[in-house]
PDB file of N, CA and C in Angstrom:
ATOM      1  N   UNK A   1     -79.191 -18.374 143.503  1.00  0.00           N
ATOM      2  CA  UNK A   1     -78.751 -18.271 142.125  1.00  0.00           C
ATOM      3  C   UNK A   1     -77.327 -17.744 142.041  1.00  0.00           C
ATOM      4  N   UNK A   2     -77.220 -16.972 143.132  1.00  0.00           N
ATOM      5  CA  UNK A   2     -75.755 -16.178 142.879  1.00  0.00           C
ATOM      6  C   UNK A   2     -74.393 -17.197 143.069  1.00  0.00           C
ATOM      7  N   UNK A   3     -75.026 -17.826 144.277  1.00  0.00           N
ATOM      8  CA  UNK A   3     -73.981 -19.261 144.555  1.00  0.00           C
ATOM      9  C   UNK A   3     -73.950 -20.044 144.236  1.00  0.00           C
ATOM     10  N   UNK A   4     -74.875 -20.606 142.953  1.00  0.00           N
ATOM     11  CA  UNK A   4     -74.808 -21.570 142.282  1.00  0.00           C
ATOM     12  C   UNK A   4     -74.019 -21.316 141.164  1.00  0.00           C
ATOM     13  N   UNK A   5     -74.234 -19.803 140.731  1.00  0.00           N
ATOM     14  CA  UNK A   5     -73.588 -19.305 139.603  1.00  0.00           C
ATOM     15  C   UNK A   5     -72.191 -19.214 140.162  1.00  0.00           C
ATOM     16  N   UNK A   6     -71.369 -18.770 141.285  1.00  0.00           N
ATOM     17  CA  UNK A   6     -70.042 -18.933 141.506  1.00  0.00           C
ATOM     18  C   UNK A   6     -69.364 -20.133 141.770  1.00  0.00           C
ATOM     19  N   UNK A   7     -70.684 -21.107 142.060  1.00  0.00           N
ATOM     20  CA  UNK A   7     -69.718 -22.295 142.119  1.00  0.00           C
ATOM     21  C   UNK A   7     -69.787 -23.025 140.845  1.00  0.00           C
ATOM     22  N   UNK A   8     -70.932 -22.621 140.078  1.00  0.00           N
ATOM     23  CA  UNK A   8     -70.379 -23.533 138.369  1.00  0.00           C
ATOM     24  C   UNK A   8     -69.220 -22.814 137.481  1.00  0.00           C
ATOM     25  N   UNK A   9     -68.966 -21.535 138.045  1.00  0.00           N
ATOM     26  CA  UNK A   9     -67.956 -20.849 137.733  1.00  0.00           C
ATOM     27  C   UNK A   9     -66.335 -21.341 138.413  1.00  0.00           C
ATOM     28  N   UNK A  10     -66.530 -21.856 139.634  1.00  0.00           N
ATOM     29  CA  UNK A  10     -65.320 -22.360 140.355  1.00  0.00           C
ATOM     30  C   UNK A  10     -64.775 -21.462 141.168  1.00  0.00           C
ATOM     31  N   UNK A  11     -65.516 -20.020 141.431  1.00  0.00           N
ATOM     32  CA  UNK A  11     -65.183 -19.257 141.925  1.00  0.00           C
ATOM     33  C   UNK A  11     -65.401 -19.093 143.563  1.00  0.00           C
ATOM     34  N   UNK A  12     -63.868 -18.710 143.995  1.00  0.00           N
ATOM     35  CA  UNK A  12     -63.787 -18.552 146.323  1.00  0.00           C
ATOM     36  C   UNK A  12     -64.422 -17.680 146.580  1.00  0.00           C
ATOM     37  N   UNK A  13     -64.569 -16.474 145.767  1.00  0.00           N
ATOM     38  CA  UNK A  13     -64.875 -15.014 146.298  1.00  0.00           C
ATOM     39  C   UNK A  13     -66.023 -14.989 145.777  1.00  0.00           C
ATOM     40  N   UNK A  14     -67.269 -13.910 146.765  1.00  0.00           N
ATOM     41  CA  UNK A  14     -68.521 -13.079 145.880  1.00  0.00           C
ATOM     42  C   UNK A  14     -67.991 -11.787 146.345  1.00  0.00           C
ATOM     43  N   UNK A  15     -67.729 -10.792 145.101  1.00  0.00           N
ATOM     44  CA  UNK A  15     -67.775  -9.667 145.456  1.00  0.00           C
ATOM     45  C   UNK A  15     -69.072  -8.974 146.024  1.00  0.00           C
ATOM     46  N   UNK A  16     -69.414  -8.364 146.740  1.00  0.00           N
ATOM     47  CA  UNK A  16     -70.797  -7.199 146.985  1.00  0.00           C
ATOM     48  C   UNK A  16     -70.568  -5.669 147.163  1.00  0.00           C
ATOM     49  N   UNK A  17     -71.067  -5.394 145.860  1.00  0.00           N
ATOM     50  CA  UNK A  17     -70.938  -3.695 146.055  1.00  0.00           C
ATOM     51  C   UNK A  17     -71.950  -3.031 147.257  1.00  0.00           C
ATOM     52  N   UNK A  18     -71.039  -2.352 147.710  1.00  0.00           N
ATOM     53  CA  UNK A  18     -71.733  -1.637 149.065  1.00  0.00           C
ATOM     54  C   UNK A  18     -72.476  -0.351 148.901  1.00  0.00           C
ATOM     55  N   UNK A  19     -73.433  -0.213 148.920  1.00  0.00           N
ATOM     56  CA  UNK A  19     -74.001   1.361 147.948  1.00  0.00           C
ATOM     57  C   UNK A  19     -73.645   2.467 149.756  1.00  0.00           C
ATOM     58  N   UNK A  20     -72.579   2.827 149.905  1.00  0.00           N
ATOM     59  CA  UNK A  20     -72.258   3.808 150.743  1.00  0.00           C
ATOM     60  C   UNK A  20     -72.399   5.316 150.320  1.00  0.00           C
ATOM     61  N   UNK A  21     -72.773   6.013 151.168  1.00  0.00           N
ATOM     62  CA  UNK A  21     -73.570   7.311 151.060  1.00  0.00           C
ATOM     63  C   UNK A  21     -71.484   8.049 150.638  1.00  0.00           C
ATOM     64  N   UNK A  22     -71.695   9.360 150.136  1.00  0.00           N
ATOM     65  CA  UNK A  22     -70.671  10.072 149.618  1.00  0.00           C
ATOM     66  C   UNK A  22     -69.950   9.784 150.621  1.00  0.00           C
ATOM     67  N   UNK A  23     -70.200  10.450 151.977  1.00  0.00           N
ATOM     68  CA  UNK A  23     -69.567  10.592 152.914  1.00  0.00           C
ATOM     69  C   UNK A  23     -68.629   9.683 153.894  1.00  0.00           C
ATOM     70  N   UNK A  24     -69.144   8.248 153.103  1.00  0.00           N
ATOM     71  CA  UNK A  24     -68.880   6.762 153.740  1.00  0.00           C
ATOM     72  C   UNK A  24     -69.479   6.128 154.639  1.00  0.00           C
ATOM     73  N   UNK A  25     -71.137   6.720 155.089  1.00  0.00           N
ATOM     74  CA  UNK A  25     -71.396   6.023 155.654  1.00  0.00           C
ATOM     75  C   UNK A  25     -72.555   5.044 155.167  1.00  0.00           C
ATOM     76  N   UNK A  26     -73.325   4.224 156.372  1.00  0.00           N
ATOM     77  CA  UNK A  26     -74.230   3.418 155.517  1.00  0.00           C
ATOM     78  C   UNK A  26     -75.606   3.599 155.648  1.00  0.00           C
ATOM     79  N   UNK A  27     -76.365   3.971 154.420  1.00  0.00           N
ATOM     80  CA  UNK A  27     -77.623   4.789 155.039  1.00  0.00           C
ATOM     81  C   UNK A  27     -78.313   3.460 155.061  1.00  0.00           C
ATOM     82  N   UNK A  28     -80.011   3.362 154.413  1.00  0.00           N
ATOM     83  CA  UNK A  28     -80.685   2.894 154.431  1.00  0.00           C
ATOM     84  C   UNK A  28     -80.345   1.545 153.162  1.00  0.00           C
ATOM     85  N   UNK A  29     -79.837   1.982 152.082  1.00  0.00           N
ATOM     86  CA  UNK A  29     -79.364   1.067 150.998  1.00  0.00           C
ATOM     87  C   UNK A  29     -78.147   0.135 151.760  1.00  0.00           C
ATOM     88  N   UNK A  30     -77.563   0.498 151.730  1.00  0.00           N
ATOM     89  CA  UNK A  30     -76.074   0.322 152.686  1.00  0.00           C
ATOM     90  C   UNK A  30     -76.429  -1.295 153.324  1.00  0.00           C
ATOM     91  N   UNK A  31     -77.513  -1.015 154.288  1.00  0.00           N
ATOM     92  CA  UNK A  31     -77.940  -1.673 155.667  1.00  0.00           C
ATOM     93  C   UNK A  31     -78.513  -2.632 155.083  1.00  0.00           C
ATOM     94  N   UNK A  32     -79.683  -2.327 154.059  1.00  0.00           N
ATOM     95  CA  UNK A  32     -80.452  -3.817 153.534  1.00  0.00           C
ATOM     96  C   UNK A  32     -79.550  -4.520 152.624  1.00  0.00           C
ATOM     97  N   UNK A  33     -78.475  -3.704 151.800  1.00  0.00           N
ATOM     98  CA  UNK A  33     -77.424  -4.869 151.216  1.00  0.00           C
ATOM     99  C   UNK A  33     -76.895  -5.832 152.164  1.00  0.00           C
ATOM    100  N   UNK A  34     -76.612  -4.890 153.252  1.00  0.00           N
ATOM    101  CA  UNK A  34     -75.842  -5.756 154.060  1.00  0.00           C
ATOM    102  C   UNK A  34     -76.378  -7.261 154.976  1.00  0.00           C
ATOM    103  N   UNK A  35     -77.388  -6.699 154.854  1.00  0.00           N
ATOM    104  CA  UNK A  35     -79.242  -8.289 155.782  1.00  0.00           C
ATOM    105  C   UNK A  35     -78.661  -9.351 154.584  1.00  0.00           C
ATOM    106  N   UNK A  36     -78.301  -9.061 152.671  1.00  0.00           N
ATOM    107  CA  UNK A  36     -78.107 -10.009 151.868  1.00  0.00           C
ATOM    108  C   UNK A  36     -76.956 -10.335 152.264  1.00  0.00           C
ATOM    109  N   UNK A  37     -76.007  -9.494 152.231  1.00  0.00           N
ATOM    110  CA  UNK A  37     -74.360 -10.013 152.243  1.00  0.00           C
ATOM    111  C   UNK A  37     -74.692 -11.416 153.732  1.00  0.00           C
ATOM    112  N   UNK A  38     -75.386 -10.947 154.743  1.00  0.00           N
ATOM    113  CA  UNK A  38     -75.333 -11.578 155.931  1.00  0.00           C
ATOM    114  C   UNK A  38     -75.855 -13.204 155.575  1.00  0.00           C
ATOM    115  N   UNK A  39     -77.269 -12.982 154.815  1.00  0.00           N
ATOM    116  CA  UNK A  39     -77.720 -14.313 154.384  1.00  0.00           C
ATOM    117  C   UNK A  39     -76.879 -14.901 153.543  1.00  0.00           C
ATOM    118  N   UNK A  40     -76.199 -14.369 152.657  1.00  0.00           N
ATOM    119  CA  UNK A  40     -75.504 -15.178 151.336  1.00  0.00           C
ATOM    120  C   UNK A  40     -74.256 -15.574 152.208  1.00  0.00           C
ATOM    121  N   UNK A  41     -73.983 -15.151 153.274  1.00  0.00           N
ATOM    122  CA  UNK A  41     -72.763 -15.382 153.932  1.00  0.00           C
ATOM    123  C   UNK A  41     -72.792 -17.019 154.794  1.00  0.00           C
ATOM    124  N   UNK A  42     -74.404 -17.127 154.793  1.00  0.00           N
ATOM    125  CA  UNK A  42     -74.539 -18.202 156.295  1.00  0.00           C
ATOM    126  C   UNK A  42     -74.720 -19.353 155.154  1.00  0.00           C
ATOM    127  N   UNK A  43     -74.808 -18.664 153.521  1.00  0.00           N
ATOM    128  CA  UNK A  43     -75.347 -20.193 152.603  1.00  0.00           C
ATOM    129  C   UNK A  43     -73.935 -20.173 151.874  1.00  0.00           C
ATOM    130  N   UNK A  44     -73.014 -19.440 151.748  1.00  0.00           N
ATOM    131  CA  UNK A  44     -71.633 -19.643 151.126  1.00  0.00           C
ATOM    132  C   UNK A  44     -70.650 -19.780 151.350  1.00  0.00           C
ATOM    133  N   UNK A  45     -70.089 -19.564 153.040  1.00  0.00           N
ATOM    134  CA  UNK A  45     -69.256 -19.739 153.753  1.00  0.00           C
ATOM    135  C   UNK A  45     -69.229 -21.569 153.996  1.00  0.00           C
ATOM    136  N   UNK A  46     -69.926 -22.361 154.623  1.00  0.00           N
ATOM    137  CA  UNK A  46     -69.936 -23.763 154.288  1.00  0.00           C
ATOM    138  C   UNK A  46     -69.607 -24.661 153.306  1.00  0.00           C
ATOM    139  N   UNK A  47     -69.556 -23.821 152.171  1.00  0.00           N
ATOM    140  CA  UNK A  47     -69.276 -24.468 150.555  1.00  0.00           C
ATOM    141  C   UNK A  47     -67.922 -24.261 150.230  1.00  0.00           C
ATOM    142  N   UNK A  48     -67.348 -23.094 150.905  1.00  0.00           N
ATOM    143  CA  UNK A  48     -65.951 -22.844 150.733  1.00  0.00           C
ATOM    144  C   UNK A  48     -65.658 -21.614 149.588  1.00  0.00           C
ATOM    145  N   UNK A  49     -66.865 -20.620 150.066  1.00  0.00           N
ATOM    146  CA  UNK A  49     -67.108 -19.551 149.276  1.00  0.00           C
ATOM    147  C   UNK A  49     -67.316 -18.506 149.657  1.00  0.00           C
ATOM    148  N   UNK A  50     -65.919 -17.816 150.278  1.00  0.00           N
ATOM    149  CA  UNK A  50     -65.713 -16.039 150.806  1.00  0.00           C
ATOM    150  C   UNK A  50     -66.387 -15.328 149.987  1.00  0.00           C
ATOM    151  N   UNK A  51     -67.422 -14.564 150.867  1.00  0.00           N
ATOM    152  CA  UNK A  51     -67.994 -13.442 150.525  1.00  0.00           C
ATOM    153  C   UNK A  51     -67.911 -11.942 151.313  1.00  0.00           C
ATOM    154  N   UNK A  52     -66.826 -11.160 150.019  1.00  0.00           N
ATOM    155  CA  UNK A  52     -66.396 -10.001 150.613  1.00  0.00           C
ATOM    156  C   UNK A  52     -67.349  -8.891 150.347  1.00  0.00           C
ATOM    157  N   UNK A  53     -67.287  -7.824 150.863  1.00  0.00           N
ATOM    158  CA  UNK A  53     -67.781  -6.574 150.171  1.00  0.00           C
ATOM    159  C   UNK A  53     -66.860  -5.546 149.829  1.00  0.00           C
ATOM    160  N   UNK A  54     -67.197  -4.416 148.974  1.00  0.00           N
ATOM    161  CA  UNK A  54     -66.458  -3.855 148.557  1.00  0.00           C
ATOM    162  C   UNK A  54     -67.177  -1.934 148.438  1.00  0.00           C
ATOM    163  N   UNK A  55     -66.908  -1.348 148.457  1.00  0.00           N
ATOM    164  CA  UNK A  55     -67.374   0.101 148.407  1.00  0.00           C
ATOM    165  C   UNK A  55     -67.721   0.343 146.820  1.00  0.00           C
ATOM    166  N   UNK A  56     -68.792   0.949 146.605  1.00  0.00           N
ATOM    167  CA  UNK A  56     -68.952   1.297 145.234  1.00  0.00           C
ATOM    168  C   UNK A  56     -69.130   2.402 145.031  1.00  0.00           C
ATOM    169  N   UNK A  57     -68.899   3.648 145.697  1.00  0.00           N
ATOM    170  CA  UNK A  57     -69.200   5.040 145.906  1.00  0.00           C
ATOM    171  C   UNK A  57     -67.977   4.988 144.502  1.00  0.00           C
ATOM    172  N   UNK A  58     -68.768   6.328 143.437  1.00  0.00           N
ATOM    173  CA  UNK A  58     -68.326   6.603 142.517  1.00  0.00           C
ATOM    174  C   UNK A  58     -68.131   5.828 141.274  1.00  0.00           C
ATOM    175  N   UNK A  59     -68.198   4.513 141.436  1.00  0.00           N
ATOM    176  CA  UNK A  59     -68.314   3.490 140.155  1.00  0.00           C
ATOM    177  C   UNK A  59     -68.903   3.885 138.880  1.00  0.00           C
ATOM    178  N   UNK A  60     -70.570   4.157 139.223  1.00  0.00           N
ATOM    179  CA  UNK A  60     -71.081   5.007 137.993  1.00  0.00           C
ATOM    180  C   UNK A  60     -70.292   6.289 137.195  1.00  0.00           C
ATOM    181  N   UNK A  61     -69.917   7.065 138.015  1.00  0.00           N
ATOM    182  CA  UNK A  61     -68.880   8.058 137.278  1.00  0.00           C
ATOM    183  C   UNK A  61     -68.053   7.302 136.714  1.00  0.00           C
ATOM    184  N   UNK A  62     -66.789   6.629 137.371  1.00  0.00           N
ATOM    185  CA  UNK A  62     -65.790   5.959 136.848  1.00  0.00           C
ATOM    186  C   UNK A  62     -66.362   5.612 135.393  1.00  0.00           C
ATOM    187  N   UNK A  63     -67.429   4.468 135.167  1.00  0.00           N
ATOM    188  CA  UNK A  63     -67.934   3.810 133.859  1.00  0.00           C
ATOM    189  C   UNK A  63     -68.574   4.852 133.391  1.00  0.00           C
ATOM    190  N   UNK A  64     -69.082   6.391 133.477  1.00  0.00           N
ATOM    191  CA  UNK A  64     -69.841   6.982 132.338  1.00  0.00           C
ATOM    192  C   UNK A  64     -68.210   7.718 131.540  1.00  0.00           C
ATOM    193  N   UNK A  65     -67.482   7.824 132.650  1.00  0.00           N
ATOM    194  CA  UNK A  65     -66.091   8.387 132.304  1.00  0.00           C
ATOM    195  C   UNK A  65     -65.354   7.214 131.047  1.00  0.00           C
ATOM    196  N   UNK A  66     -65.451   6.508 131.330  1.00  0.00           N
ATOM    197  CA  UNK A  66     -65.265   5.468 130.325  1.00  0.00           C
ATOM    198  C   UNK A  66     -65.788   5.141 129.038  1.00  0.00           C
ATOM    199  N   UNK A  67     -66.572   5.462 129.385  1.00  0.00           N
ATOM    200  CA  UNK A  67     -68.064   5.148 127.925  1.00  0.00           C
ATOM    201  C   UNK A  67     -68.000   6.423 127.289  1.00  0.00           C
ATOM    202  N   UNK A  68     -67.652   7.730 127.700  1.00  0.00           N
ATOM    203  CA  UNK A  68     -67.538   9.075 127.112  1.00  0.00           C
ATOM    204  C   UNK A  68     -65.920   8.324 126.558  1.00  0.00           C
ATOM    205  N   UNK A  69     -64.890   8.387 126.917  1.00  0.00           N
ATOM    206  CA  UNK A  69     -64.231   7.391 126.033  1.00  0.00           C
ATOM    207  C   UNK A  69     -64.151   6.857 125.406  1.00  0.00           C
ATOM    208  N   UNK A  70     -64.727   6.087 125.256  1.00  0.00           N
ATOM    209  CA  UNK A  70     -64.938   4.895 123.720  1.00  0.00           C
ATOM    210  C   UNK A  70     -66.230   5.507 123.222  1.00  0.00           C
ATOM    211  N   UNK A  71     -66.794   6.756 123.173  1.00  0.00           N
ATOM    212  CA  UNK A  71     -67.590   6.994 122.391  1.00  0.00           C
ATOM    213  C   UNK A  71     -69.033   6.575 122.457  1.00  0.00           C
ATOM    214  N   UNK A  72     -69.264   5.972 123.540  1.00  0.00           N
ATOM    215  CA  UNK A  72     -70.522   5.058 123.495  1.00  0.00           C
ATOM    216  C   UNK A  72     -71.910   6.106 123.857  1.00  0.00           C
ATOM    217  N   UNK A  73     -72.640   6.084 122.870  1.00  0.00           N
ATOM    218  CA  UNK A  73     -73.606   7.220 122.611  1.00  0.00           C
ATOM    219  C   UNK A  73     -74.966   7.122 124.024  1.00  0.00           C
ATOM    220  N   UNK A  74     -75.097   8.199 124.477  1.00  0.00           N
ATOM    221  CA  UNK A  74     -76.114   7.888 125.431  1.00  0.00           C
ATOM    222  C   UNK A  74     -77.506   6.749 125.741  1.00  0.00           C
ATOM    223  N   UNK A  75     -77.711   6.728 124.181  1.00  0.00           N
ATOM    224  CA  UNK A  75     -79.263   5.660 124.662  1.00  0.00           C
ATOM    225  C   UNK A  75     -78.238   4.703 125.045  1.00  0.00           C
ATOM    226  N   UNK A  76     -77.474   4.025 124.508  1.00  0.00           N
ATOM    227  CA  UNK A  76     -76.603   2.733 124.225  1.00  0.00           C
ATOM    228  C   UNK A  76     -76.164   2.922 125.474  1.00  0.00           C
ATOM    229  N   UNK A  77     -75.950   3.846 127.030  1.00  0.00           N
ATOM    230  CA  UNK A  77     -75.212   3.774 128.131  1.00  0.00           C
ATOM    231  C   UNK A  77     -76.293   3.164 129.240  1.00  0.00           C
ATOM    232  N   UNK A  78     -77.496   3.055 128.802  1.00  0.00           N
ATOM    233  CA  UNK A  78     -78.394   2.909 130.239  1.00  0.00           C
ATOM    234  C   UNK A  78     -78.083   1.396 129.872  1.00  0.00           C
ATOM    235  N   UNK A  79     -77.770   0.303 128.818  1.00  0.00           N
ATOM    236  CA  UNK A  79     -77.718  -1.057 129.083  1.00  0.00           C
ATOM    237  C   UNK A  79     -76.430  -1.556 129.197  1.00  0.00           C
ATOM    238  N   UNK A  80     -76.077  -0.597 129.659  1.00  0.00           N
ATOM    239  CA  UNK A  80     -74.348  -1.064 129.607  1.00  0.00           C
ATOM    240  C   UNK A  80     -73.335  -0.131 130.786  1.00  0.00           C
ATOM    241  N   UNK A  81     -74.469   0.466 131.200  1.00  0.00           N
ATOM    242  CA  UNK A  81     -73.159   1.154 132.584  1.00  0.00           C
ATOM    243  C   UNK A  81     -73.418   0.650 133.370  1.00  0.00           C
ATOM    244  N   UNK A  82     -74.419  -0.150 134.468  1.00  0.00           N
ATOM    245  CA  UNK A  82     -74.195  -0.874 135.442  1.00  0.00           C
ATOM    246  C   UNK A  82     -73.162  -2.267 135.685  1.00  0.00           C
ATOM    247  N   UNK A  83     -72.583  -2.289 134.111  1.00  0.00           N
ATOM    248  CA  UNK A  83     -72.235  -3.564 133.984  1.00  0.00           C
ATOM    249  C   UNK A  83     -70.615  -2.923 134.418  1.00  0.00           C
ATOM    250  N   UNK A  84     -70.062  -1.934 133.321  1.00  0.00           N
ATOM    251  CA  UNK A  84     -68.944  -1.683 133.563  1.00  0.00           C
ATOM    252  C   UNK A  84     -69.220  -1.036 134.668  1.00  0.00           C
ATOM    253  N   UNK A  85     -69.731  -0.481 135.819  1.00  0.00           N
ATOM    254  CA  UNK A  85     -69.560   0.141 136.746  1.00  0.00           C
ATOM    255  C   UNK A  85     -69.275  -1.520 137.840  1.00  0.00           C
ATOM    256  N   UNK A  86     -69.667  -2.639 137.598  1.00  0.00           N
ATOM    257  CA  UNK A  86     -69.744  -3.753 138.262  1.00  0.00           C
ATOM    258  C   UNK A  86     -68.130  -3.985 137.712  1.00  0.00           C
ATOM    259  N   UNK A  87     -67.255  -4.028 136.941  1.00  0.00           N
ATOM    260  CA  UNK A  87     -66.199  -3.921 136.226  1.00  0.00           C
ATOM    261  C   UNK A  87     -65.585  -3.243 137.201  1.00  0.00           C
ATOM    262  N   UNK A  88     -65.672  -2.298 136.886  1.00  0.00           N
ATOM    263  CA  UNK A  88     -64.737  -0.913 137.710  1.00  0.00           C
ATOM    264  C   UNK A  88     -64.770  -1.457 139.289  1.00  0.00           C
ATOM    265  N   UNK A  89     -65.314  -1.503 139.717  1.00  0.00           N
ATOM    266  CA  UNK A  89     -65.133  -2.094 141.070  1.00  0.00           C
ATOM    267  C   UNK A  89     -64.958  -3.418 141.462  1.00  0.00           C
ATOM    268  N   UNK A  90     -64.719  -4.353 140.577  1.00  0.00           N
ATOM    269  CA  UNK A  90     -64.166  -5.305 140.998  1.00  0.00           C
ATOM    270  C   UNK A  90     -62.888  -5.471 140.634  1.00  0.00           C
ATOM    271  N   UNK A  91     -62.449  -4.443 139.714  1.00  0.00           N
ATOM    272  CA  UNK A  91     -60.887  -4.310 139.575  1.00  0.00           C
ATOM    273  C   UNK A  91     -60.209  -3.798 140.227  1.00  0.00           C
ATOM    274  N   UNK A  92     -60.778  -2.860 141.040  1.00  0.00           N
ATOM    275  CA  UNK A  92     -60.473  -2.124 142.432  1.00  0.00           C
ATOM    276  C   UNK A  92     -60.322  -2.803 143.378  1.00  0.00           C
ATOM    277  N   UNK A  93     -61.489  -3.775 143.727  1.00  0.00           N
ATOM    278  CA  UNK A  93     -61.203  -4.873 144.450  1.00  0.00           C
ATOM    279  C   UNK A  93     -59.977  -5.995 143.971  1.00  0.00           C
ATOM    280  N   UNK A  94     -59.685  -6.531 143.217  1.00  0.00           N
ATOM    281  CA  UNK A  94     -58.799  -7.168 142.503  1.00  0.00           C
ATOM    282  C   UNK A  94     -57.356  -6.270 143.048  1.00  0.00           C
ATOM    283  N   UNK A  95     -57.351  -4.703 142.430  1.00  0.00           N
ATOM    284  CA  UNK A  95     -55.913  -4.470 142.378  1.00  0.00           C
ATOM    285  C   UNK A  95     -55.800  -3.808 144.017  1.00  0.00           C
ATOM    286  N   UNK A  96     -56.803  -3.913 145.015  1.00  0.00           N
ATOM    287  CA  UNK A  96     -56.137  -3.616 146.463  1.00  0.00           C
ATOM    288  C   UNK A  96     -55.838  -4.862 146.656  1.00  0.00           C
ATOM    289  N   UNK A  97     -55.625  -6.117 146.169  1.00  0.00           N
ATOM    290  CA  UNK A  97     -55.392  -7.436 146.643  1.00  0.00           C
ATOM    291  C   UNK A  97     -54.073  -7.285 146.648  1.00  0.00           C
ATOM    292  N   UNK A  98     -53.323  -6.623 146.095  1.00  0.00           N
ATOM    293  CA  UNK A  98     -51.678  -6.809 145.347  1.00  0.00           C
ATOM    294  C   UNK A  98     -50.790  -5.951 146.396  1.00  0.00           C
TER     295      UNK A  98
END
């Protein structure tokens, strides 16, 4: 679904947030993202569709830091911070490109 969705999108890259422990390393979350990144890699690389990963340590802060910003009232944050936290780190990813 994910590569069907980037290629009706037209998109080279899949970002994958890396759930890395504080410290940077990769615990148990870390490792089974990474078994996906490995499979989505052997079905998207052939199509002409780089799949990078990216670190997501701190994202959630970043987006509750944000949402305390624009005011956005707590019930209203549990359907809407994973999204900007998916935001926040792909702009990170985006602006180490430059």
């Amino acid at each position: 679904a994910i590569l069907a969705a980037a290629r009706d999108a037209g998109a080279t890259t899949i970002v994958v947030g890396m759930p890395r422990s504080l410290s940077g390393r990769d615990g148990p979350a870390a490792r089974a993202a990474m078994t996906e990144v490995d499979a989505l890699r052997e079905l998207a690389e052939p199509v002409g569709v780089q799949v990078d990963t990216y670190d997501e340590r701190l994202t959630t802060v970043i987006a509750h830091r944000r949402l305390d910003a624009a005011n956005v009232k707590h019930r209203a944050r549990k359907n809407v911070v994973d999204q900007v936290a998916a935001a926040v780190m792909l702009q990170s990813y985006l602006d180490r490109g430059r």
